[in-house]
N, C-alpha and C. Protein backbone atom coordinates (compact mmCIF):
# COMPACT_ATOMS: atom_id res chain seq x y z
N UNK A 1 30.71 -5.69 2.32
CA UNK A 1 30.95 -5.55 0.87
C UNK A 1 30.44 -4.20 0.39
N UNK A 2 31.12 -3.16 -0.12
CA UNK A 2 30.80 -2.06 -0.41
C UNK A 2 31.06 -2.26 -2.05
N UNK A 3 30.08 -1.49 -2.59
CA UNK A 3 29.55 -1.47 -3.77
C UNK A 3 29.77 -0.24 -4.42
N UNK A 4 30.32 0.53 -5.32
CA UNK A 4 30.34 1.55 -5.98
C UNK A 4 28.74 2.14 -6.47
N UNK A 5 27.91 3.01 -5.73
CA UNK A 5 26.59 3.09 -6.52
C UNK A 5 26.94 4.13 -8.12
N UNK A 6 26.47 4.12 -8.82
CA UNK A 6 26.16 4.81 -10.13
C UNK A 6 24.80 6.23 -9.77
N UNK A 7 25.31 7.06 -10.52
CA UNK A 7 24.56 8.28 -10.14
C UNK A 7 22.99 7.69 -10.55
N UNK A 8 22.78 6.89 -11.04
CA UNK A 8 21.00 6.60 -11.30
C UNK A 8 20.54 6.15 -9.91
N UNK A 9 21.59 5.47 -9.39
CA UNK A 9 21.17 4.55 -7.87
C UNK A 9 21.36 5.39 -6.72
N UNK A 10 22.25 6.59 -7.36
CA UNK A 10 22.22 7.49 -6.02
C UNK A 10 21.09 8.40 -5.92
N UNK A 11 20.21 8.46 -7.28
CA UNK A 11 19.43 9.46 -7.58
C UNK A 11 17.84 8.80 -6.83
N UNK A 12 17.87 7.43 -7.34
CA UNK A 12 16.67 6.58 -7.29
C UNK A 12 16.43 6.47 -5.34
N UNK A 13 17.91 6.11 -4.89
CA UNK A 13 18.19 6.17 -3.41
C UNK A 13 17.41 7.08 -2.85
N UNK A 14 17.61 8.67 -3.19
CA UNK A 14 17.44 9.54 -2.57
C UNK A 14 15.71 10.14 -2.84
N UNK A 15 15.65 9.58 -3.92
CA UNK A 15 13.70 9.74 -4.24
C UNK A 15 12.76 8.87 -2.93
N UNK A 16 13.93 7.77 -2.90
CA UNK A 16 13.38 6.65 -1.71
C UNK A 16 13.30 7.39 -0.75
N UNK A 17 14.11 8.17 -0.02
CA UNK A 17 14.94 8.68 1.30
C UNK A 17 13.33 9.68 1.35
N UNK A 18 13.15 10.38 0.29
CA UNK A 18 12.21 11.45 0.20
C UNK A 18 11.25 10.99 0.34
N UNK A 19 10.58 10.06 -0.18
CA UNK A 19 9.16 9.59 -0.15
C UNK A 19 8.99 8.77 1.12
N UNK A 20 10.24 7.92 1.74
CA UNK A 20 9.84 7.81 2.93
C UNK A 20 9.91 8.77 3.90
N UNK A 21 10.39 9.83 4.15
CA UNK A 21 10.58 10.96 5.16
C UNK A 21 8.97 11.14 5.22
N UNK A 22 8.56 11.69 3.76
CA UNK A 22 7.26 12.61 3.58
C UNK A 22 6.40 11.24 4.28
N UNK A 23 6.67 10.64 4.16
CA UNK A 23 5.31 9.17 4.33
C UNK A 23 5.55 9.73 5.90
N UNK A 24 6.76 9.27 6.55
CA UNK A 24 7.10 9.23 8.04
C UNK A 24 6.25 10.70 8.79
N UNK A 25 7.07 11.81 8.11
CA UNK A 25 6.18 13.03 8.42
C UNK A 25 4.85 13.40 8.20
N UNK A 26 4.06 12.74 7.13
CA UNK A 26 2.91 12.64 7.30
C UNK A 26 2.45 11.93 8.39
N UNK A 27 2.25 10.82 8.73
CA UNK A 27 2.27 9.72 10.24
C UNK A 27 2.29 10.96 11.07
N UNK A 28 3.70 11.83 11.20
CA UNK A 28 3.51 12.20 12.57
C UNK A 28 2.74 13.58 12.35
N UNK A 29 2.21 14.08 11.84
CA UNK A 29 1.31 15.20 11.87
C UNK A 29 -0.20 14.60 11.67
N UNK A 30 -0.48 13.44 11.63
CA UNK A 30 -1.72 13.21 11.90
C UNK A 30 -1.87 12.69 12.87
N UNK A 31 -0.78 11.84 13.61
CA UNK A 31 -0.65 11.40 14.74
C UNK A 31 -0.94 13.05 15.98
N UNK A 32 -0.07 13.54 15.74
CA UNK A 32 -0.14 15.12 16.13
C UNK A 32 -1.54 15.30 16.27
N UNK A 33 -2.22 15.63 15.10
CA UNK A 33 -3.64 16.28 14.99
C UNK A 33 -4.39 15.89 15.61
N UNK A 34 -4.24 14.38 15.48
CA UNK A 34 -5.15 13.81 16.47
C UNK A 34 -5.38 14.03 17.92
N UNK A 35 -4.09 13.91 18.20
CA UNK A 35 -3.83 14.24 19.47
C UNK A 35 -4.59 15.46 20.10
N UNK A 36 -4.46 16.65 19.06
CA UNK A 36 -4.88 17.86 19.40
C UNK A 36 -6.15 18.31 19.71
N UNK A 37 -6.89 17.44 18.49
CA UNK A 37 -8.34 17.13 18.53
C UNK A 37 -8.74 16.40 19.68
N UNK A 38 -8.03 15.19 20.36
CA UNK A 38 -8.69 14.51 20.96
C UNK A 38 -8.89 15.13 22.53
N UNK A 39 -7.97 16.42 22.46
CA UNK A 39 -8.07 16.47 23.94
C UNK A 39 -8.66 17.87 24.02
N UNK A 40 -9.35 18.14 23.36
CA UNK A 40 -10.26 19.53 23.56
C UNK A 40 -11.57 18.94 24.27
């Protein structure tokens, strides 16, 4: 079932898309750091 979104839902969508990336990319640069730290 495909749904016509409205530019508020495409807007609200893409704030989502953003804040999870940044969440995801945060994870992996501390995941990272750690890493970096742990093996000195």
């Amino acid at each position: 079932m495909i749904v016509a979104m409205t530019p508020e839902q495409k807007k609200s969508n893409v704030r989502l898309g953003l804040i999870l990336a940044s969440v995801a990319l945060a994870i992996l640069v501390g995941f990272v750091a750690k890493l970096v730290l742990l093996q000195r």
